[in-house]
Protein backbone atom coordinates (compact mmCIF):
# COMPACT_ATOMS: atom_id res chain seq x y z
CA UNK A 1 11.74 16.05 -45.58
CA UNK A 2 14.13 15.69 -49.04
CA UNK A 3 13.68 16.09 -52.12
CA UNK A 4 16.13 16.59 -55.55
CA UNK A 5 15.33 18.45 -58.28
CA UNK A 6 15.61 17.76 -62.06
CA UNK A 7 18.65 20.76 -61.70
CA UNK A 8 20.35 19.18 -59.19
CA UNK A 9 19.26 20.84 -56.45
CA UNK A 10 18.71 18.87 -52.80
CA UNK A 11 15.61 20.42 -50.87
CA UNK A 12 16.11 19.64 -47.15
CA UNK A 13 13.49 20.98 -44.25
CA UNK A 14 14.95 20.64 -40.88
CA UNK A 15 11.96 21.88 -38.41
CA UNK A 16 11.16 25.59 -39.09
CA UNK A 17 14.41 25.84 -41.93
CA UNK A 18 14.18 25.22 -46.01
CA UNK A 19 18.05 24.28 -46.85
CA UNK A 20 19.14 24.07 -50.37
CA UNK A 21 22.20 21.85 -51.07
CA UNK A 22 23.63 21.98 -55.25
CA UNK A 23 25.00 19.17 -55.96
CA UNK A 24 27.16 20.62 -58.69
CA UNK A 25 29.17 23.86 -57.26
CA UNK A 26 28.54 22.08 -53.14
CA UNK A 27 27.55 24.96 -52.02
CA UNK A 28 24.47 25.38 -49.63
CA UNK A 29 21.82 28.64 -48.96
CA UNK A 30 19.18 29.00 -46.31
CA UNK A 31 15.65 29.19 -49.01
CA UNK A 32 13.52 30.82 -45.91
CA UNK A 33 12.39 30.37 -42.62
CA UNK A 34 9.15 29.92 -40.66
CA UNK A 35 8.77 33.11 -38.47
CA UNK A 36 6.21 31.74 -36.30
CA UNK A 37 6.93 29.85 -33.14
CA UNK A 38 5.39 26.41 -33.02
CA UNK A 39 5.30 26.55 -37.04
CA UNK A 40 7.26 24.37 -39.45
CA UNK A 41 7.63 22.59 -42.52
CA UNK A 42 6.31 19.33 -43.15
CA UNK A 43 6.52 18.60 -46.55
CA UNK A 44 8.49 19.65 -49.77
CA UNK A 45 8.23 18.64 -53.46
CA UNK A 46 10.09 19.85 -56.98
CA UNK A 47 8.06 20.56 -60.02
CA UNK A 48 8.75 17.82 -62.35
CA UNK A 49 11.15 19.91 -64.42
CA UNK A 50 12.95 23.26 -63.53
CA UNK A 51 13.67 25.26 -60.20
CA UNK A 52 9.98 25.46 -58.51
CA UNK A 53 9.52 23.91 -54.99
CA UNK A 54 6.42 23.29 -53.17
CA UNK A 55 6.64 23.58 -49.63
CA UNK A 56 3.54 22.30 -47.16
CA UNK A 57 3.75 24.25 -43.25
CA UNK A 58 2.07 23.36 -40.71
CA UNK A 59 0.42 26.47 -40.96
CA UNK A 60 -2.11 24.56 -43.35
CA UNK A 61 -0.06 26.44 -46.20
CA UNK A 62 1.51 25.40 -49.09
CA UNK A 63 3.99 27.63 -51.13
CA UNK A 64 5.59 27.85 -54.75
CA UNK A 65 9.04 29.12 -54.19
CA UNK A 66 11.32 30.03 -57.37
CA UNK A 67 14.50 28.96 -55.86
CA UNK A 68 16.91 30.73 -58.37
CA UNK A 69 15.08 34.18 -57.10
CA UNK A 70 14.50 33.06 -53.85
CA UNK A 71 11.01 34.41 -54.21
CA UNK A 72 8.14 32.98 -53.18
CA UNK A 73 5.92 32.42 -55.75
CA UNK A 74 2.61 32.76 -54.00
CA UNK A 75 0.77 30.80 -50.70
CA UNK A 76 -2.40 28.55 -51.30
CA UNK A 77 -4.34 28.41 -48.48
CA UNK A 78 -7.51 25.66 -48.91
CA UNK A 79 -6.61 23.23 -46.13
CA UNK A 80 -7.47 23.38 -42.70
CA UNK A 81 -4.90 21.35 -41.39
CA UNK A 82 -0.94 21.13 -41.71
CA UNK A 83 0.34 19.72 -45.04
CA UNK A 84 2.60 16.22 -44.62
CA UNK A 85 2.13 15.10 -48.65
CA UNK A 86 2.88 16.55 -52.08
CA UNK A 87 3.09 15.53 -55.30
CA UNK A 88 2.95 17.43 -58.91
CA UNK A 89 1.58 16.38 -62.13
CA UNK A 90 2.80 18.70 -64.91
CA UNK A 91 0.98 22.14 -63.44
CA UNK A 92 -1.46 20.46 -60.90
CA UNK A 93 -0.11 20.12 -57.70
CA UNK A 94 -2.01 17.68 -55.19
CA UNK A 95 -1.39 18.01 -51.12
CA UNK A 96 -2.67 15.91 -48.51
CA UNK A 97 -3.07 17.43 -45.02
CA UNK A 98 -3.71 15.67 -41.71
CA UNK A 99 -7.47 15.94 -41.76
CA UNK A 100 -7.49 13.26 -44.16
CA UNK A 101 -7.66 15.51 -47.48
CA UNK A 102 -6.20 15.91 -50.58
CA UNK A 103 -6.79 19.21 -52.56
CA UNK A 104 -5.69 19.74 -56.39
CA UNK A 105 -4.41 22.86 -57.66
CA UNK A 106 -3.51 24.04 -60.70
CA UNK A 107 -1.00 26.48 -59.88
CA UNK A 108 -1.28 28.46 -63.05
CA UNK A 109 -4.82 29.70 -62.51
CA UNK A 110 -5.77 32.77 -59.95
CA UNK A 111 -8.22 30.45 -58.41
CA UNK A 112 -6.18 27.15 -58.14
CA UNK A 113 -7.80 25.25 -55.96
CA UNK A 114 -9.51 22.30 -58.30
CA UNK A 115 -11.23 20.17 -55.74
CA UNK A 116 -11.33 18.08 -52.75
CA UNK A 117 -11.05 14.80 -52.53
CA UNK A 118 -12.31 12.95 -49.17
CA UNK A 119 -11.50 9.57 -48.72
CA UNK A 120 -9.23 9.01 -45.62
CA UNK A 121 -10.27 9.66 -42.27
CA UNK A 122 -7.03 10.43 -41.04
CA UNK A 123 -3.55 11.88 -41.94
CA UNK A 124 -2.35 11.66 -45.36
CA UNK A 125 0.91 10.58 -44.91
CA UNK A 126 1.81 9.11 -48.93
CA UNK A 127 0.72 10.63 -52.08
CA UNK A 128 2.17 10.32 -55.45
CA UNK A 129 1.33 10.82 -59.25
CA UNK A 130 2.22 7.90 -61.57
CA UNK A 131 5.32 8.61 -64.38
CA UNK A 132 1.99 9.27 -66.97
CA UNK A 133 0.18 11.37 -65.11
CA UNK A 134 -3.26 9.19 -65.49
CA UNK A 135 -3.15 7.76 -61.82
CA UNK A 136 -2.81 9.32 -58.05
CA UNK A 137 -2.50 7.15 -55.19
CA UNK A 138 -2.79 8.31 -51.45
CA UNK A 139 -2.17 6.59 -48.48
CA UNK A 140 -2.57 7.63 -44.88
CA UNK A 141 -2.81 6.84 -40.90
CA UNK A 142 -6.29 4.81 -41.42
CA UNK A 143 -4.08 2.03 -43.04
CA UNK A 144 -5.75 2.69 -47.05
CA UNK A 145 -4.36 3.32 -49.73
CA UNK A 146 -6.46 5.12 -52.43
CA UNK A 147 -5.63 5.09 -56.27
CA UNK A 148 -7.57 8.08 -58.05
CA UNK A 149 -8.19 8.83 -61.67
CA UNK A 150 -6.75 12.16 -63.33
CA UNK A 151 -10.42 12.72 -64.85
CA UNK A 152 -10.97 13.22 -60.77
CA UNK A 153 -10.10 16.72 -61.48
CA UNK A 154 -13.32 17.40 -63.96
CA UNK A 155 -15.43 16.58 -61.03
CA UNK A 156 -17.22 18.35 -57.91
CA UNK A 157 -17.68 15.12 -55.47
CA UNK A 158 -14.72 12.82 -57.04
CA UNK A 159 -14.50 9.02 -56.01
CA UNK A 160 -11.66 6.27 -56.04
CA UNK A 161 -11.41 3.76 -58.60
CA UNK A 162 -9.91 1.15 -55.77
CA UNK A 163 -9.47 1.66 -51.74
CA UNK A 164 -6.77 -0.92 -51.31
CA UNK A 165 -7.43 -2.24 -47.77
CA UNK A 166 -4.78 -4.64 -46.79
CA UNK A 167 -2.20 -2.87 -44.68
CA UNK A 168 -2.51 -3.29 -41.40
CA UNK A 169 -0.83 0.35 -40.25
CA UNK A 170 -0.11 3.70 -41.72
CA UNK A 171 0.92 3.57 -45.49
CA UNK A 172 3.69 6.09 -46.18
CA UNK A 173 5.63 4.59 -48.14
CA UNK A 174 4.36 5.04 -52.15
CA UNK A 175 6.10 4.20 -55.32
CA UNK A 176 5.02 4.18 -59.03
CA UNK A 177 7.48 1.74 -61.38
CA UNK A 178 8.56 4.01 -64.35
CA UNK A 179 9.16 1.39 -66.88
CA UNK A 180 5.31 0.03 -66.14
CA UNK A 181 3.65 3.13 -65.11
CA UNK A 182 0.63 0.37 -63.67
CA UNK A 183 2.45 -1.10 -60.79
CA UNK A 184 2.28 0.69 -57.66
CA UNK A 185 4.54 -0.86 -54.65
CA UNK A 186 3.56 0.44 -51.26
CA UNK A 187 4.84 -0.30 -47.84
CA UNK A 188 3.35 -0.33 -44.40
CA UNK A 189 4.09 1.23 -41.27
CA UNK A 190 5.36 -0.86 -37.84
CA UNK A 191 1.99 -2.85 -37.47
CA UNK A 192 2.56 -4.83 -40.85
CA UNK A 193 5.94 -4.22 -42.14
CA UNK A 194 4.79 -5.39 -45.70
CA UNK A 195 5.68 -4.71 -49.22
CA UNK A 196 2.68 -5.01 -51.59
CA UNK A 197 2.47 -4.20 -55.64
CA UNK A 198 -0.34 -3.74 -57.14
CA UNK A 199 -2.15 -2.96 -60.35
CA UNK A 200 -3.58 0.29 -60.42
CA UNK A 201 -5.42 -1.05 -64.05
CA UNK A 202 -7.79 -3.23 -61.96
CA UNK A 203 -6.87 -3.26 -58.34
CA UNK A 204 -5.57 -6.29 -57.57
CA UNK A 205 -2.60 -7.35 -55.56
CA UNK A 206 0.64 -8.61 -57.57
CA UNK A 207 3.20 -9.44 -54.83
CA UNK A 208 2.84 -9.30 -50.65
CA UNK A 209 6.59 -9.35 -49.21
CA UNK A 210 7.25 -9.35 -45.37
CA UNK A 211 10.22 -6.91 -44.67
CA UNK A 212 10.81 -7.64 -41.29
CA UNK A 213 10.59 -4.20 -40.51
CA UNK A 214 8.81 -0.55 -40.65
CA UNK A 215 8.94 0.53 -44.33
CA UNK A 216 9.12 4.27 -44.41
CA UNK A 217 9.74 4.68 -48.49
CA UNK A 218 10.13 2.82 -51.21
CA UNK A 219 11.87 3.84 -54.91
CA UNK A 220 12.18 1.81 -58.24
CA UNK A 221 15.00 1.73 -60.23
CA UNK A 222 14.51 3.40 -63.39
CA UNK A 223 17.47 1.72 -65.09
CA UNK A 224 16.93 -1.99 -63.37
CA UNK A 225 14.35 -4.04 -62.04
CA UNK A 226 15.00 -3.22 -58.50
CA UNK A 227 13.35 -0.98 -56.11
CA UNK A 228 14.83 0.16 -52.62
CA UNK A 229 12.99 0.14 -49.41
CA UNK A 230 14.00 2.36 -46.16
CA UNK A 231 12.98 1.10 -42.86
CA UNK A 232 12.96 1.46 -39.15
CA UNK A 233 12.99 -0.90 -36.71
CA UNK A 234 16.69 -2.18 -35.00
CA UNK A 235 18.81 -2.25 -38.21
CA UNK A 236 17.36 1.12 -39.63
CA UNK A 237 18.35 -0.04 -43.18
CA UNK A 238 17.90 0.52 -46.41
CA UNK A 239 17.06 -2.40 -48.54
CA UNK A 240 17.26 -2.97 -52.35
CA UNK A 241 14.93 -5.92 -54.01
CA UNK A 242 15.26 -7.88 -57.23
CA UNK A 243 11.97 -7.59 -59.20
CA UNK A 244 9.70 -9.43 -59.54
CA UNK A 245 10.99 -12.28 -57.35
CA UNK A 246 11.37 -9.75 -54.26
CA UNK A 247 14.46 -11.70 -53.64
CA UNK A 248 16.82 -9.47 -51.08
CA UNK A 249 20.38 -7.80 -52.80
CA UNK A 250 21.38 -5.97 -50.37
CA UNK A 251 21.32 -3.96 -47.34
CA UNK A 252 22.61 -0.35 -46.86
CA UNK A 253 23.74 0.04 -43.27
CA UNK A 254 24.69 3.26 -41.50
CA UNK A 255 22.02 5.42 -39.94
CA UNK A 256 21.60 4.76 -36.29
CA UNK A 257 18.05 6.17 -36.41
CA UNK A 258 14.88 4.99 -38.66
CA UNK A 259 14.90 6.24 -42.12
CA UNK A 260 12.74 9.09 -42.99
CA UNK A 261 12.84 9.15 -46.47
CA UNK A 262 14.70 8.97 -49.88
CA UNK A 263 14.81 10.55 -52.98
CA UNK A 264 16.81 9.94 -56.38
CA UNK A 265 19.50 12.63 -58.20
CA UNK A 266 18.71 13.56 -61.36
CA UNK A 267 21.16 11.62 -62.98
CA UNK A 268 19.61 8.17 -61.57
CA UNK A 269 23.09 7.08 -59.52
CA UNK A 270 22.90 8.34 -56.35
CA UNK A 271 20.06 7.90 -53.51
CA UNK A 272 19.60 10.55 -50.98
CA UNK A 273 18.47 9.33 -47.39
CA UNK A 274 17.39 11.16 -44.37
CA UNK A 275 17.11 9.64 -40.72
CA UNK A 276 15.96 10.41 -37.10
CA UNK A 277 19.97 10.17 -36.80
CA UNK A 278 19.92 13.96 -38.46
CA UNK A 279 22.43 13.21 -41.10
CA UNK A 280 22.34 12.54 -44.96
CA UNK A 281 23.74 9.82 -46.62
CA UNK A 282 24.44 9.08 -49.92
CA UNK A 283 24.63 5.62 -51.50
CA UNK A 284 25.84 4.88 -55.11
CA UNK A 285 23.34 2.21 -55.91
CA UNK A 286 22.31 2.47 -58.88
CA UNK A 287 24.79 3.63 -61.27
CA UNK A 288 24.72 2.71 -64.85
CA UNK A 289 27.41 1.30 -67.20
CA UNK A 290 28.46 3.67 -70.07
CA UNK A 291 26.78 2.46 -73.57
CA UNK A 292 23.21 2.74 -71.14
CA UNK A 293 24.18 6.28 -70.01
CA UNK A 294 24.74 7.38 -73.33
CA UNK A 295 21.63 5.95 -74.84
CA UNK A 296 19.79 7.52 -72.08
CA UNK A 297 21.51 11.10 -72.25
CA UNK A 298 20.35 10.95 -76.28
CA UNK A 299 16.89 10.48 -75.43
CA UNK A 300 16.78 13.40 -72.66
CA UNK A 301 18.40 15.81 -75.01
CA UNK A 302 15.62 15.18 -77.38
CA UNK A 303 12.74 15.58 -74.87
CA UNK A 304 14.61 18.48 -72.95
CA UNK A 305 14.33 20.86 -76.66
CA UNK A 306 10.41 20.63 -76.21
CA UNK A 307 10.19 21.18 -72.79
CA UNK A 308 9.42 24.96 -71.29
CA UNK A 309 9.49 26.43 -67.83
CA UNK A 310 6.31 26.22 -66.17
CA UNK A 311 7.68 28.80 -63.39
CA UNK A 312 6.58 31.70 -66.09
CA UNK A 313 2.71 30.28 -65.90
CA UNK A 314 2.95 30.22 -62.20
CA UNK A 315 0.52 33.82 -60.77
């Protein structure tokens, strides 16, 4: 599991160990370790802005850690199976577990735990908030994905505005385009191999692209219409599309194992990307030309004034 945080900080769980990695001074700290034999981490996740991490354990766990302190924030316990998904909208935090369920928290309140929400019958294995915060989409071992409604929250019994049902193996791989906060790509497991996009507005599929190959993440570019897929399979690649022809740019060779997973530095140039090879690599994909970086810089200095840490709402 990796994540990078809007500070620059690279969350990596190796087994039972949380390793920190910042990007700007290189230097990296052991977060914590699971103490119990047979126990380990299985999922991590960075608040949206500033230094919190969610961790999921197998333990059925998941924990808010302030990673400047090293303290751990507090444990919610509502799941009764290990945690493999996470994703955070502003101060709700959603987790999927491998008995199929995702649980909502907002992590400011004593009693955090919002609701359930039961669709999938097995693992979920994929879950992600869109860029606005209005849509959730889960996807999991029973081959579904799910896209769910923010007003979810407000309910008791909450159901899906679409079960998307044409993957033919475990969807993992989950992606919301930032420039069109709609379009959801998703990718499917060794079985089917396929990249679809849909549109979480009414449901229907956009695009259906045969990879070749197990799809274990997907990203979107947020400064070109490109997104990057990682795979498994004998080339163990990572591949970056043209949108919306899903014409092929290139291919990133160099892990010798299946790719785990990816994640983006804040910055928006450099891709992180795991493998069953145990190493890292870093690609320089998507770097932008000058007169876009400083446009873009502009605009996040004037958001960044308004913006407060959530960490101090956090019980």
């Amino acid at each position: 599991m990796i994540d990078w945080s809007s500070t620059n900080n690279l969350a990596v769980a190796l087994n039972r160990d949380l390793y920190i990695w910042n990007a700007i001074t290189k230097e990296i700290c052991t977060l914590f370790s699971v103490e119990e034999e047979g126990h380990y981490i299985s999922s991590v996740s960075w608040i949206q802005k500033g230094n919190v991490l969610a961790v999921g354990t197998s333990k059925n766990s998941v924990e808010l850690w302030d990673v400047n302190k090293k303290v751990c924030l507090r444990k919610m316990k509502s799941h009764k199976a290990r945690v493999g998904s996470l994703s955070w909208n502003t101060h709700v935090l959603s987790s999927g577990s491998r008995s199929g369920e995702v649980h909502n928290h907002d992590v400011r309140a004593a009693e955090h735990h919002l609701n359930t929400v039961k669709m999938h019958t097995q693992e979920v294995c994929g879950l992600k908030w869109n860029s606005d915060g209005r849509y959730l989409a889960s996807g999991a071992n029973d081959n579904l994905v799910c896209i769910w409604d923010a007003t979810m929250n407000s309910s008791n019994d909450p159901k899906p505005l679409f079960v998307l049902r044409e993957h033919n193996a475990a969807v993992k791989a989950i992606a919301w385009c930032p420039w069109q906060n709609n379009l959801l790509a998703t990718g499917g497991g060794s079985s089917d191999r396929f990249i679809k996009i849909w549109n979480a507005n009414n449901g229907n599929m956009l695009q259906s692209h045969n990879t070749q190959s197990q799809v274990s993440a997907i990203m979107w570019s947020k400064n070109y219409k490109e997104l990057i897929s990682s795979h498994g399979g004998e080339q163990n690649q990572l591949t970056i599309w043209k949108y919306p022809e899903m014409v092929k740019s290139t291919d990133l060779n160099g892990h010798t194992g299946r790719v785990l997973g990816m994640t983006m530095s804040p910055d928006e140039d450099t891709l992180a990307s795991i493998g069953a090879d145990e190493t890292i690599r870093f690609w320089k994909c998507f770097a932008m030309d000058e007169k876009l970086r400083k446009t873009k810089e502009s605009a996040n200095d004037k958001m960044s004034s308004s913006q407060t840490s959530l960490s101090r709402c956090i019980r």
